[in-house]
N, C-alpha and C. Protein backbone atom coordinates (compact mmCIF):
# COMPACT_ATOMS: atom_id res chain seq x y z
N UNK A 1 0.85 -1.20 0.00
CA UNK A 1 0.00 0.00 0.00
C UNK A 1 0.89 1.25 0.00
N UNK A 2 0.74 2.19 -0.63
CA UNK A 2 1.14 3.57 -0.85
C UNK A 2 0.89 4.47 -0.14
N UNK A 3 1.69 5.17 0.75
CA UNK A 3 1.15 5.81 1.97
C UNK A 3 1.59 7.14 1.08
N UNK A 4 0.39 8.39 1.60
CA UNK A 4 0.12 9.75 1.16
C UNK A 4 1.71 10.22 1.50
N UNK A 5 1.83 10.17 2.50
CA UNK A 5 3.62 10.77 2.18
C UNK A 5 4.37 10.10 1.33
N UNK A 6 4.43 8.96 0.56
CA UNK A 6 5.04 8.67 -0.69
C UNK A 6 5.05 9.09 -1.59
N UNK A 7 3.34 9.44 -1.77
CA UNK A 7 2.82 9.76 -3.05
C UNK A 7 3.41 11.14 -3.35
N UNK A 8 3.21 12.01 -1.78
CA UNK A 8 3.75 13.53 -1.85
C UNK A 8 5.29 13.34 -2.43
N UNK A 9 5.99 12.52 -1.90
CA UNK A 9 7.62 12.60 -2.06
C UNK A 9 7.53 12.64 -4.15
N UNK A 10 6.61 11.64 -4.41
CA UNK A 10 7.21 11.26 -5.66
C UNK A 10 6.58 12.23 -6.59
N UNK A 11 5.75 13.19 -6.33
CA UNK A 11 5.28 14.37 -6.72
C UNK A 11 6.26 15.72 -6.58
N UNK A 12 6.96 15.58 -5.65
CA UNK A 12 7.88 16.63 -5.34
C UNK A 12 9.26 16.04 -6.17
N UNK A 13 9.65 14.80 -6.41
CA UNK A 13 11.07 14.21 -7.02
C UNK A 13 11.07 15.24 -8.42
N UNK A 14 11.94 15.77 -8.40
CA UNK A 14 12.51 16.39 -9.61
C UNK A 14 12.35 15.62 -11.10
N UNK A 15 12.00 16.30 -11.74
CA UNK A 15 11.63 15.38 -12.86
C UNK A 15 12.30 14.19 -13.66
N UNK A 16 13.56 14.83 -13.53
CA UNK A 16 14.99 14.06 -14.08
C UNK A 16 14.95 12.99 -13.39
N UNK A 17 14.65 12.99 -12.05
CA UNK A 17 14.98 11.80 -10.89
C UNK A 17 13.38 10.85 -10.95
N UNK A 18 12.57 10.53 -11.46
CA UNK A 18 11.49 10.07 -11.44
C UNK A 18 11.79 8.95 -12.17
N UNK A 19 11.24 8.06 -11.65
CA UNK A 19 11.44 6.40 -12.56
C UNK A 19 10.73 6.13 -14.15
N UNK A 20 11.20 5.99 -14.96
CA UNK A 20 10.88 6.17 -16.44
C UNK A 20 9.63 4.84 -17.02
N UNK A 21 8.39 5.38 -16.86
CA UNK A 21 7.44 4.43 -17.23
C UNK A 21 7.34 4.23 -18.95
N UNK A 22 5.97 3.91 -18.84
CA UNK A 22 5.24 3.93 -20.67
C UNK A 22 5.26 5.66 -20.87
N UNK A 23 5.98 6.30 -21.29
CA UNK A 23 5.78 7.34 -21.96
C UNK A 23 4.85 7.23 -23.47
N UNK A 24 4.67 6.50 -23.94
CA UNK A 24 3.98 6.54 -25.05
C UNK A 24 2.30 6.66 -24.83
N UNK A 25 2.17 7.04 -23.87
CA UNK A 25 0.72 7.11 -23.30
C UNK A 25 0.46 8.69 -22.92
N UNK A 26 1.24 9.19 -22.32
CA UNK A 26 1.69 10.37 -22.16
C UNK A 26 0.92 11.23 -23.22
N UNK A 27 0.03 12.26 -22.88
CA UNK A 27 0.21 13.46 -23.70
C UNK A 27 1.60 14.64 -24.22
N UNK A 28 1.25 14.95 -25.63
CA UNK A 28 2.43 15.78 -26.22
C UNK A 28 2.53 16.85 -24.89
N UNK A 29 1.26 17.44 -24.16
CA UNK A 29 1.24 18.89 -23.13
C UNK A 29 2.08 18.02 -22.28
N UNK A 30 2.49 16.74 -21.71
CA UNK A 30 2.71 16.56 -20.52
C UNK A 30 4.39 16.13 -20.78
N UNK A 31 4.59 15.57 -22.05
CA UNK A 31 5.80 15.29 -22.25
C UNK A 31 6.65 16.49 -22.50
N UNK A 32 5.84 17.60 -23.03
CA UNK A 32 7.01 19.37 -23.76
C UNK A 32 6.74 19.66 -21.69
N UNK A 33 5.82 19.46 -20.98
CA UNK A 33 6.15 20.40 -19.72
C UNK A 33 7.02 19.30 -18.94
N UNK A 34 7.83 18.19 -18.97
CA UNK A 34 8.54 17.23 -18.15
C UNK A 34 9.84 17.64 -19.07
N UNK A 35 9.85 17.43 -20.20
CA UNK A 35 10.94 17.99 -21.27
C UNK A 35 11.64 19.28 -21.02
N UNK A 36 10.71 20.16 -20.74
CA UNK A 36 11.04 21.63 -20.43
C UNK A 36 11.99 22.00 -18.98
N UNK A 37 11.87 20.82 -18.23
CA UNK A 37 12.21 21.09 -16.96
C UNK A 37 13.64 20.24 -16.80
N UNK A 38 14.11 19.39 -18.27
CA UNK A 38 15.12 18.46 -18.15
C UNK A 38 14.90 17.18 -18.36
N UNK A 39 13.54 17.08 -18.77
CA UNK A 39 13.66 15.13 -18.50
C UNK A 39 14.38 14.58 -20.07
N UNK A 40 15.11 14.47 -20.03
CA UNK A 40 15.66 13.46 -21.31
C UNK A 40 14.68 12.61 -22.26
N UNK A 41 14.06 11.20 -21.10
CA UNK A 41 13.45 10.31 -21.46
C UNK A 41 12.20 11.13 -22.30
N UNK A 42 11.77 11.94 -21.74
CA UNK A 42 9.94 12.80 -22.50
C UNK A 42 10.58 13.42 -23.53
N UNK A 43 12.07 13.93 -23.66
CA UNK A 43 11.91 14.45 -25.12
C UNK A 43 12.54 13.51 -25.71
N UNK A 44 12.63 12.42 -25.73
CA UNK A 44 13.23 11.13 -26.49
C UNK A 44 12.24 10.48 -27.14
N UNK A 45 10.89 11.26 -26.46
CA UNK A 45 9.64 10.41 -26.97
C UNK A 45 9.05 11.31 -27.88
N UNK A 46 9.69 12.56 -27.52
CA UNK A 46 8.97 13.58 -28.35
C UNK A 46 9.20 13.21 -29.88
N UNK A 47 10.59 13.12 -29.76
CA UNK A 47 11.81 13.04 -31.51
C UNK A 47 11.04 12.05 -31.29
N UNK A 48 10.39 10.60 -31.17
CA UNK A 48 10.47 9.75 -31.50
C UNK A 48 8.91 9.28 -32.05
N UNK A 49 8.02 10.05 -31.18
CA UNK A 49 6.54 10.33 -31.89
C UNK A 49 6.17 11.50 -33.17
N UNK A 50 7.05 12.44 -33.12
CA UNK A 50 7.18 13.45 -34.15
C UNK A 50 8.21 13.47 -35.10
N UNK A 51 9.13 12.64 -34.95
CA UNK A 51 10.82 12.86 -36.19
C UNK A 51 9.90 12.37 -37.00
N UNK A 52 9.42 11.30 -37.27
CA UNK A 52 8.95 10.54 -39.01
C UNK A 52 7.97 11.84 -39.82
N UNK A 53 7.53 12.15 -39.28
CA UNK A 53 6.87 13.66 -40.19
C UNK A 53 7.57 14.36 -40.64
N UNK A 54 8.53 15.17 -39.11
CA UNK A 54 8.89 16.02 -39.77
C UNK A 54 10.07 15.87 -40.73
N UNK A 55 10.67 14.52 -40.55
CA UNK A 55 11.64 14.24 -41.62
C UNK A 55 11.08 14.64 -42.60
N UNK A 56 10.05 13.38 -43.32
CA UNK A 56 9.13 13.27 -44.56
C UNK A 56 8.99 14.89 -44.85
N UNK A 57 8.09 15.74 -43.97
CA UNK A 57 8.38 17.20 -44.84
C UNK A 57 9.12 17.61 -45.32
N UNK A 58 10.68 17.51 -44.57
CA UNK A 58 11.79 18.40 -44.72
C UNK A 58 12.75 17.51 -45.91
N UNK A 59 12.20 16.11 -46.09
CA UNK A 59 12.70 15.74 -47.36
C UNK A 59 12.34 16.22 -48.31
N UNK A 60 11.13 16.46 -48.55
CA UNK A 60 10.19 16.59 -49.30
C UNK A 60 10.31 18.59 -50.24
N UNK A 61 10.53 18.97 -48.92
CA UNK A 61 10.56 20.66 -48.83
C UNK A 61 12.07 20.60 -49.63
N UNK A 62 13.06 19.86 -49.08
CA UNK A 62 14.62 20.10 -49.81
C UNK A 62 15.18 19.42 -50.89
N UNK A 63 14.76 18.02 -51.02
CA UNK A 63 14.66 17.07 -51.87
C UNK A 63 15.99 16.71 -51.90
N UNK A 64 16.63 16.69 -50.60
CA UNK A 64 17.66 15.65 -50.36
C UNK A 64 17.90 15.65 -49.29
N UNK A 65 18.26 13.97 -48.65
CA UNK A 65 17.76 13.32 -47.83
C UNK A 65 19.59 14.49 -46.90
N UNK A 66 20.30 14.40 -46.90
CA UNK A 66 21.19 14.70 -46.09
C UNK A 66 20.85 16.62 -45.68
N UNK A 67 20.51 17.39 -46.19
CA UNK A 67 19.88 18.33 -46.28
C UNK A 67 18.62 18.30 -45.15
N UNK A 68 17.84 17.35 -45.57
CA UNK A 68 16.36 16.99 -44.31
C UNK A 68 17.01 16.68 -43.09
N UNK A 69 17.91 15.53 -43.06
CA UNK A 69 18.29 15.30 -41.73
C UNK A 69 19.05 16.06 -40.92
N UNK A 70 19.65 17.28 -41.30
CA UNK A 70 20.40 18.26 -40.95
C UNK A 70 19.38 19.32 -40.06
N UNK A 71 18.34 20.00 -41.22
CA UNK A 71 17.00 20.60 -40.77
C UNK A 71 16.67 19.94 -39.57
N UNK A 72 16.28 18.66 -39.68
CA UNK A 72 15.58 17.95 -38.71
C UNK A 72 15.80 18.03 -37.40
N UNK A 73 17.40 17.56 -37.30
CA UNK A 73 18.54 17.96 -35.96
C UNK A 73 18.70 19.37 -35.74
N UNK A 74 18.69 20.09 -36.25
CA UNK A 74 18.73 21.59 -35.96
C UNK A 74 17.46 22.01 -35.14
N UNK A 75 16.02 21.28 -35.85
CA UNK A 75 14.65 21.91 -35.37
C UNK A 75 14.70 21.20 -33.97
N UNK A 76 15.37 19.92 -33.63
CA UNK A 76 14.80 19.38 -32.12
C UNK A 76 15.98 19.96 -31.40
N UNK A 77 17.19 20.40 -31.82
CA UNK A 77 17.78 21.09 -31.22
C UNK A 77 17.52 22.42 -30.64
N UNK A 78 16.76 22.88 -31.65
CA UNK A 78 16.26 24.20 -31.21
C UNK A 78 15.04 24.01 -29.93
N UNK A 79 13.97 22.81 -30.34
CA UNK A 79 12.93 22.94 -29.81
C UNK A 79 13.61 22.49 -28.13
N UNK A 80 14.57 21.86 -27.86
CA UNK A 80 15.20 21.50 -26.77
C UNK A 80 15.42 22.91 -25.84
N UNK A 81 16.45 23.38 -26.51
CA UNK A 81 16.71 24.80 -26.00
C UNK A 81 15.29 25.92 -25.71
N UNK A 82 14.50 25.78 -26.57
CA UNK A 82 13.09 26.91 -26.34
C UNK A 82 11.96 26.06 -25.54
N UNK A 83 12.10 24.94 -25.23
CA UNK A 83 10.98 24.31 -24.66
C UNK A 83 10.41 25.14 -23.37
N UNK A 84 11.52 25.60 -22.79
CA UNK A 84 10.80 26.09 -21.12
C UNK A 84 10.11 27.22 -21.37
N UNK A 85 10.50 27.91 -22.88
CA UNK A 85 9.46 28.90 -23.64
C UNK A 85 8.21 28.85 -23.80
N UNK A 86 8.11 27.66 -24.52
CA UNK A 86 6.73 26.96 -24.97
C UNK A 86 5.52 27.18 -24.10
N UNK A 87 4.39 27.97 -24.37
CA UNK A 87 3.51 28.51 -23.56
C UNK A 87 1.96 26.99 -24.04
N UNK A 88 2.41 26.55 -24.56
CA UNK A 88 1.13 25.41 -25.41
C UNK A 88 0.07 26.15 -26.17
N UNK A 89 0.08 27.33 -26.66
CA UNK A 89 -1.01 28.10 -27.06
C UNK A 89 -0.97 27.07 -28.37
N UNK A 90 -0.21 26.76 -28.70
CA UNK A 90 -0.87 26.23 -29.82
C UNK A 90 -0.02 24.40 -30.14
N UNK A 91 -0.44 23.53 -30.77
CA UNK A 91 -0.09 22.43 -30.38
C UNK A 91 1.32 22.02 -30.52
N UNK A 92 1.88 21.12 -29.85
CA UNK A 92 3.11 20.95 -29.72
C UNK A 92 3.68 20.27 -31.61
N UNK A 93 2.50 19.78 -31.87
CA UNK A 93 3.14 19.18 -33.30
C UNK A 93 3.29 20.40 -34.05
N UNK A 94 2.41 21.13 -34.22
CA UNK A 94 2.51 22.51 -35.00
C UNK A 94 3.70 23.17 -34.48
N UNK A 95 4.03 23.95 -33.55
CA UNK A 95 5.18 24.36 -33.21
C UNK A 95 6.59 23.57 -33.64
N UNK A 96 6.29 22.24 -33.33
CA UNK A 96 8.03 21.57 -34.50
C UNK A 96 7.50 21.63 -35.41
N UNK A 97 6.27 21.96 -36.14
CA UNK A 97 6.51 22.05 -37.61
C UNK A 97 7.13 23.51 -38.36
N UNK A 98 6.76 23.87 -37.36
CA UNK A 98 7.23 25.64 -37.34
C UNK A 98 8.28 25.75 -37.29
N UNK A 99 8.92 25.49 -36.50
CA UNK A 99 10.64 25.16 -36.52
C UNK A 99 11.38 24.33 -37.33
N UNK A 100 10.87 23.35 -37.97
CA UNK A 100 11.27 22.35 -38.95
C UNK A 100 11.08 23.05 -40.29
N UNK A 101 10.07 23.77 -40.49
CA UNK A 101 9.69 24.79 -41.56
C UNK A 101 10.74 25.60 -41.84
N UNK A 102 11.20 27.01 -40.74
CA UNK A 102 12.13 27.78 -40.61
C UNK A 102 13.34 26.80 -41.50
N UNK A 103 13.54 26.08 -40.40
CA UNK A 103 15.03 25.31 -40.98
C UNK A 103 15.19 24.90 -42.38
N UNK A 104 14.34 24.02 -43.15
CA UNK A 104 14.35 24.32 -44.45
C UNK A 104 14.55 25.33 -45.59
N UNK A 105 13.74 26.14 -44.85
CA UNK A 105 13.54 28.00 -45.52
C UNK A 105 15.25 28.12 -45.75
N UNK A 106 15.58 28.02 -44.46
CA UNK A 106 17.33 28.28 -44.44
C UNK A 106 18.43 27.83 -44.95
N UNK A 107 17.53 26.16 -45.10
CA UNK A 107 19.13 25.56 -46.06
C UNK A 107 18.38 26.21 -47.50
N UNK A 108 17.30 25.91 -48.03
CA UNK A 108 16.70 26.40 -49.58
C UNK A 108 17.49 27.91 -49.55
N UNK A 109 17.54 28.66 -48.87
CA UNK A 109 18.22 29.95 -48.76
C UNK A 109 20.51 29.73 -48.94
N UNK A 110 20.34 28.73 -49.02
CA UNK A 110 21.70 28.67 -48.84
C UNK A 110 22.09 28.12 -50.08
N UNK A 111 21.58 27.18 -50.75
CA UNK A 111 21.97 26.62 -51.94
C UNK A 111 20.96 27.02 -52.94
N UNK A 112 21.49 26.29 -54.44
CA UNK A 112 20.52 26.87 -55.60
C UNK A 112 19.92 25.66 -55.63
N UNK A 113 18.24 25.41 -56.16
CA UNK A 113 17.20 24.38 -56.06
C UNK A 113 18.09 23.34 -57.10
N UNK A 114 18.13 22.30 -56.55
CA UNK A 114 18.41 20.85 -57.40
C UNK A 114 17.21 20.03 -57.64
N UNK A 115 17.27 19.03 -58.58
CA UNK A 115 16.40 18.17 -58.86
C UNK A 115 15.89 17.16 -57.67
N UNK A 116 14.93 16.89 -57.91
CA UNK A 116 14.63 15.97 -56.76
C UNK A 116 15.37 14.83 -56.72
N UNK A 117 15.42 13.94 -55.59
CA UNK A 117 16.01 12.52 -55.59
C UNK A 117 14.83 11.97 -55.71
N UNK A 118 14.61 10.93 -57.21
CA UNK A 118 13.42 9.78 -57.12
C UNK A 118 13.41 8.71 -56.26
N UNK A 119 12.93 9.45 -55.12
CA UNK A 119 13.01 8.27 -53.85
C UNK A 119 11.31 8.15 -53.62
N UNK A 120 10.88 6.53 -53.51
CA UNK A 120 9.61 6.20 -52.58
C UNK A 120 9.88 6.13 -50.90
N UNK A 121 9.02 6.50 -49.65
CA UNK A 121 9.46 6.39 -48.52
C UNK A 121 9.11 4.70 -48.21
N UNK A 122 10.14 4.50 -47.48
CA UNK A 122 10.39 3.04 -47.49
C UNK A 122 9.07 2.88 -46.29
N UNK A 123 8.46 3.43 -45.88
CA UNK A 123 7.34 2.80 -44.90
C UNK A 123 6.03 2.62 -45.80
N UNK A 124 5.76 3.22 -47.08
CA UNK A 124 5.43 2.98 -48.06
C UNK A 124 5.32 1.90 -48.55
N UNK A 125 3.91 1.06 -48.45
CA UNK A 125 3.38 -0.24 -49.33
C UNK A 125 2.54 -0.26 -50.94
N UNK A 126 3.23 -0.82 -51.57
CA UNK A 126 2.83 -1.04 -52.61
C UNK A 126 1.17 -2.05 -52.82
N UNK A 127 0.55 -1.31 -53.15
CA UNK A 127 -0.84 -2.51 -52.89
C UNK A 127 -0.84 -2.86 -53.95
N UNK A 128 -0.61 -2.88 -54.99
CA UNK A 128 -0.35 -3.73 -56.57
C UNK A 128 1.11 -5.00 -56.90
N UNK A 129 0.39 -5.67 -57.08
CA UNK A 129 1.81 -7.05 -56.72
C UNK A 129 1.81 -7.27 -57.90
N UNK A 130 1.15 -6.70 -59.64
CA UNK A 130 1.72 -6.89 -60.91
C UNK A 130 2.44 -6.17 -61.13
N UNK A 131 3.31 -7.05 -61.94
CA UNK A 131 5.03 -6.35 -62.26
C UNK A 131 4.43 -4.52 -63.17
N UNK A 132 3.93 -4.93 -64.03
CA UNK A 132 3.21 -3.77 -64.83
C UNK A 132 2.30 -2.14 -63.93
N UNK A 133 1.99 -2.87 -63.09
CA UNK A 133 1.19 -2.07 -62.11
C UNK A 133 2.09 -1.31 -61.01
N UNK A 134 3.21 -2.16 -60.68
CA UNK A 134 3.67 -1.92 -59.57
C UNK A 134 4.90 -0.60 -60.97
N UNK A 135 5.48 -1.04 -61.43
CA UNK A 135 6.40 -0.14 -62.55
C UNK A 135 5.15 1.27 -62.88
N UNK A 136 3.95 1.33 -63.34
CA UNK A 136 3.05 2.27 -63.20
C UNK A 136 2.96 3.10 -61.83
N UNK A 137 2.73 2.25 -61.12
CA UNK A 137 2.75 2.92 -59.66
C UNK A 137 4.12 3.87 -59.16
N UNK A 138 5.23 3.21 -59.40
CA UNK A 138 6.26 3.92 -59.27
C UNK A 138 6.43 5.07 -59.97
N UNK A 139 6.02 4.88 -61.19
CA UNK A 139 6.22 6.20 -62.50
C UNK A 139 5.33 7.24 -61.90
N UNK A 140 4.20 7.26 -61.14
CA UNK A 140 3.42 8.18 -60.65
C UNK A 140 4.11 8.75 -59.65
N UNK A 141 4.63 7.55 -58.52
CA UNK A 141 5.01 8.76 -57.54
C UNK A 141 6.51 9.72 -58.28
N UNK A 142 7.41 9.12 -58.85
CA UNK A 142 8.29 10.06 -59.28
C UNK A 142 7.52 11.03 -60.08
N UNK A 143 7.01 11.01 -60.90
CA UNK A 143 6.20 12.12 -61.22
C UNK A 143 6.01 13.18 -60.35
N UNK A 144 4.86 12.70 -59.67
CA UNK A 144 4.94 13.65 -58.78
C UNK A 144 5.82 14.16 -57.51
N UNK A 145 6.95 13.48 -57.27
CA UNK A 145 7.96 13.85 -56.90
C UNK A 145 8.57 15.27 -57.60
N UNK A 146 8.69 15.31 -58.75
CA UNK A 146 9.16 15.82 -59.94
C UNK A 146 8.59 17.55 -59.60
N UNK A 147 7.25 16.99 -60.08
CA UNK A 147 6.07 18.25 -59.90
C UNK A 147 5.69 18.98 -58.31
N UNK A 148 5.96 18.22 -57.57
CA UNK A 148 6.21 18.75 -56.11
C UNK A 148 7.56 19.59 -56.35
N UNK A 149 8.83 19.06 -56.57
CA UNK A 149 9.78 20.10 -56.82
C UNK A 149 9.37 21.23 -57.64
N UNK A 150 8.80 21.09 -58.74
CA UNK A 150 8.58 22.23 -59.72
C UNK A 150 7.99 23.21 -58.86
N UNK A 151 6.84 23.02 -58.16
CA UNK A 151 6.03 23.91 -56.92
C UNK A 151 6.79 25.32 -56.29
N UNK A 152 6.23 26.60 -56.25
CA UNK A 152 6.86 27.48 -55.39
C UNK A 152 7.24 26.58 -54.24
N UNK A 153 8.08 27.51 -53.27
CA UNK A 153 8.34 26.73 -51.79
C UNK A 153 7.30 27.05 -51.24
N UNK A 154 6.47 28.24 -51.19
CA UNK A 154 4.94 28.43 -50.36
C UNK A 154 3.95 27.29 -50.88
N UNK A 155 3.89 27.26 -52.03
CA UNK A 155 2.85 26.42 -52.69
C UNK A 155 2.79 24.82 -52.01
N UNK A 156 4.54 24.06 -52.20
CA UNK A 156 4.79 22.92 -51.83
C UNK A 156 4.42 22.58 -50.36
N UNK A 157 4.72 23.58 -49.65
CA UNK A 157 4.75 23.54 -48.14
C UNK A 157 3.68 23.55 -47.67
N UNK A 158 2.84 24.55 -48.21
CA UNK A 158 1.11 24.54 -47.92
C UNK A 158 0.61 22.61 -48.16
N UNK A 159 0.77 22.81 -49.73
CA UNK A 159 0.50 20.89 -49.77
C UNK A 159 0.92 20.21 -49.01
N UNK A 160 2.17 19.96 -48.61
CA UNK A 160 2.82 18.79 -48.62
C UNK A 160 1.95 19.01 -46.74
N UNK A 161 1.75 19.95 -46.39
CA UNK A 161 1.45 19.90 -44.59
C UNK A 161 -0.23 19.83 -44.49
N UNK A 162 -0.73 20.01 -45.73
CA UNK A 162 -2.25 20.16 -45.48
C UNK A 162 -2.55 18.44 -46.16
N UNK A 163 -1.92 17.82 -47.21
CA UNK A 163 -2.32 16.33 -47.93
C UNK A 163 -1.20 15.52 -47.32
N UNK A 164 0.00 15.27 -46.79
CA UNK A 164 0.46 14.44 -46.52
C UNK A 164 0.60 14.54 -44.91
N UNK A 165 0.52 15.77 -44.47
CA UNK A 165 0.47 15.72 -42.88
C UNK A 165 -0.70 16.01 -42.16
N UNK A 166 -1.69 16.58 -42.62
CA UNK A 166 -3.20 16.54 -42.51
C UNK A 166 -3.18 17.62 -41.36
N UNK A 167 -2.64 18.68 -41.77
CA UNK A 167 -2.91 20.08 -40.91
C UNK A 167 -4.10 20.87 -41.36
N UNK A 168 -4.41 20.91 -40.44
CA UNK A 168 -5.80 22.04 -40.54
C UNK A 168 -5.43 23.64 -41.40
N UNK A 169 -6.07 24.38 -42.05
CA UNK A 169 -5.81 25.37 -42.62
C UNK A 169 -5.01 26.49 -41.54
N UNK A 170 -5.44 26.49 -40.35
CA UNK A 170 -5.41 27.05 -39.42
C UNK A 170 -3.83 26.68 -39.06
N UNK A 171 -3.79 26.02 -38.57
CA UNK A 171 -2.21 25.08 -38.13
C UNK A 171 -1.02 25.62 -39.19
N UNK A 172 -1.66 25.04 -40.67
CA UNK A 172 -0.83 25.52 -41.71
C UNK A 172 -0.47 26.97 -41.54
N UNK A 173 -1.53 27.78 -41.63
CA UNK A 173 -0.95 29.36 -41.35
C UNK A 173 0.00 29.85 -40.19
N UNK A 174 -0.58 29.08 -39.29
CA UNK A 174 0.38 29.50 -37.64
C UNK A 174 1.81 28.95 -37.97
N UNK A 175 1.82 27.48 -39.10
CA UNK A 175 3.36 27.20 -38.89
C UNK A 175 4.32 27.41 -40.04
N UNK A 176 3.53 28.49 -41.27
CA UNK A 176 4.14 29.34 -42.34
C UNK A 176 4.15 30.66 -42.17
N UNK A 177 3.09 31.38 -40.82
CA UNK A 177 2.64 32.94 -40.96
C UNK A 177 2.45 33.28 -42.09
N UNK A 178 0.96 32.63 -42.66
CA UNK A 178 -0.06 32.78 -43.69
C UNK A 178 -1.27 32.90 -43.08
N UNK A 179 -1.55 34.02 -43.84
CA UNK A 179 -2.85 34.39 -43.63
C UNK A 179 -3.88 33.22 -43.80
N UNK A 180 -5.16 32.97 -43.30
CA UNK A 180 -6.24 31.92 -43.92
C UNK A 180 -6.18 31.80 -44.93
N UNK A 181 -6.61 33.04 -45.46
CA UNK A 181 -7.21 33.11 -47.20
C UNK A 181 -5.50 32.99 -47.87
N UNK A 182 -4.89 33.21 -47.79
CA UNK A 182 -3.60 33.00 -48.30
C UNK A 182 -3.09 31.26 -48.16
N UNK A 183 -3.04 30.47 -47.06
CA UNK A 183 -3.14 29.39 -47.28
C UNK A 183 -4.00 28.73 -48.42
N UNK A 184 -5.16 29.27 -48.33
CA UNK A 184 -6.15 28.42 -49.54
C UNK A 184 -5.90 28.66 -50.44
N UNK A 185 -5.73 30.05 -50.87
CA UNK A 185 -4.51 30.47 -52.36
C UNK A 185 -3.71 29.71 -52.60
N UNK A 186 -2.80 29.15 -51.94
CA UNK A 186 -1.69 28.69 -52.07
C UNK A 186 -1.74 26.98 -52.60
N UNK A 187 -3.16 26.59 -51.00
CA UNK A 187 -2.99 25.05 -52.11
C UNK A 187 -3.78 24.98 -52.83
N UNK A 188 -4.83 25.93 -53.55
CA UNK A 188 -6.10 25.68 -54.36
C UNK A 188 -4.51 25.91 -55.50
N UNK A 189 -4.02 26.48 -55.62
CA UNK A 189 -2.71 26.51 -57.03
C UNK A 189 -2.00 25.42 -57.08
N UNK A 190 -1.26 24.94 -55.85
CA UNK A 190 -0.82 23.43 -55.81
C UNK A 190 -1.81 22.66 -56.79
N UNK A 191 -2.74 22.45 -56.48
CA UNK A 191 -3.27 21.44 -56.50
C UNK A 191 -4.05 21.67 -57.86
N UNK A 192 -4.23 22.81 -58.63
CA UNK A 192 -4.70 22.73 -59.99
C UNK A 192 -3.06 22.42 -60.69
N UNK A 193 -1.99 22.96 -59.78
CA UNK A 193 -1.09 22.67 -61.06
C UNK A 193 -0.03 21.39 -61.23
N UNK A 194 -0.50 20.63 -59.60
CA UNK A 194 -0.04 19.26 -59.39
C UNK A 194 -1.15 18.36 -60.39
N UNK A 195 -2.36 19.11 -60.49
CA UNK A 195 -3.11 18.17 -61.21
C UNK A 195 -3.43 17.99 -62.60
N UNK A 196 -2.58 19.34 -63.14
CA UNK A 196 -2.37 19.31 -64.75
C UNK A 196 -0.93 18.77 -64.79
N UNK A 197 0.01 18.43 -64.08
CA UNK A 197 0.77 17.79 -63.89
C UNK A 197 0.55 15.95 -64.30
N UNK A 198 -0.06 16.15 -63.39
CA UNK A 198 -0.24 14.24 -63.45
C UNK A 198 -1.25 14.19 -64.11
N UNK A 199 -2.13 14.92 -65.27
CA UNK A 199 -3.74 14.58 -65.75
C UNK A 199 -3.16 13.36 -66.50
N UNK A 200 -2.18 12.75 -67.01
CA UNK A 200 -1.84 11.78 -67.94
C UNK A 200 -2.30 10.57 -67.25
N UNK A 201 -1.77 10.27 -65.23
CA UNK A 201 -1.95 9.34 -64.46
C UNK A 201 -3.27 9.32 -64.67
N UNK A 202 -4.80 9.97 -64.80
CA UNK A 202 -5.61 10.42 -64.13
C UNK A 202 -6.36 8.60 -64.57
């Protein structure tokens, strides 16, 4: 049995010093305020519930993979250092996307745009098992690999966070500083000119 002065002690133990359970149960609010105060283990869960996105964007945004993973380490580096900042006004995934965003902006600011790498993401299943289908299938996504590069960087970024990361219009603006109506500008153009792009797949 657990006597009330235990419970008090292990409420008062410093966060760092607390015995490391299922964090994967954990809310993002409870892991950025244990994170913020030093806990290692809560932001180990953070990178580890949020890195696969924001990689995938920041591949996606730079179109090479050593470039993304650079961004990537820079944004949880940063978010490490600003966490005791972090007020939660707005959600913890949005805010690393905000920072993962920035960081891209910065390497695209540093070099001149290259071609994409025709890469599929390897967590990516093929649901067509004919040789013909599956060679079709591939030709689409490089395609649009292709045509995602062609994209302004506002245009791509709006897409790639509103259809492959399923951000609300709202979210999208807070983690580009776009207006509403300017977000919808942005992917209503994506998306007529991703789709005269691929009308051949259609």
């Amino acid at each position: 049995m657990v006597r009330t002065s235990d419970r008090q002690l292990a409420r008062d133990l410093p966060v760092r010093d607390r015995p490391v359970h299922d964090l994967s149960a954990l809310s993002d609010e409870v892991l950025a305020r244990r994170a913020a105060l030093g806990a290692r283990p809560e932001f180990n869960e953070i990178v580890r519930r949020h890195g696969p996105a924001l990689f995938r964007y920041a591949k996606r945004m730079l179109a090479d993979q050593g470039d993304a993973e650079d961004a990537v380490q820079e944004a949880f580096v940063a978010a490490w250092k600003s966490l005791p900042d972090w007020e939660g006004r707005s959600a913890l995934r949005t805010w690393l996307f905000t920072i993962v965003a920035r960081k891209a902006t910065d390497h695209l600011r540093k070099r001149r745009p290259t071609p994409a790498e025709i890469t599929t993401d390897s967590a990516a299943t093929d649901p067509h098992s004919n040789p013909e289908q599956k060679a079709r299938y591939n030709n689409l996504l490089a395609a649009l690999e292709q045509a995602l590069t062609a994209l302004p960087t506002g245009q791509r970024s709006v897409w790639l966070l509103r259809e492959v990361e399923g951000l609300s219009y709202s979210e999208i603006g807070e983690v580009l500083a776009m207006s509403y109506d300017s977000v919808r500008g942005n992917l209503a153009r994506a998306r007529s000119t991703l789709g005269g792009a691929l009308s051949e797949w259609r």
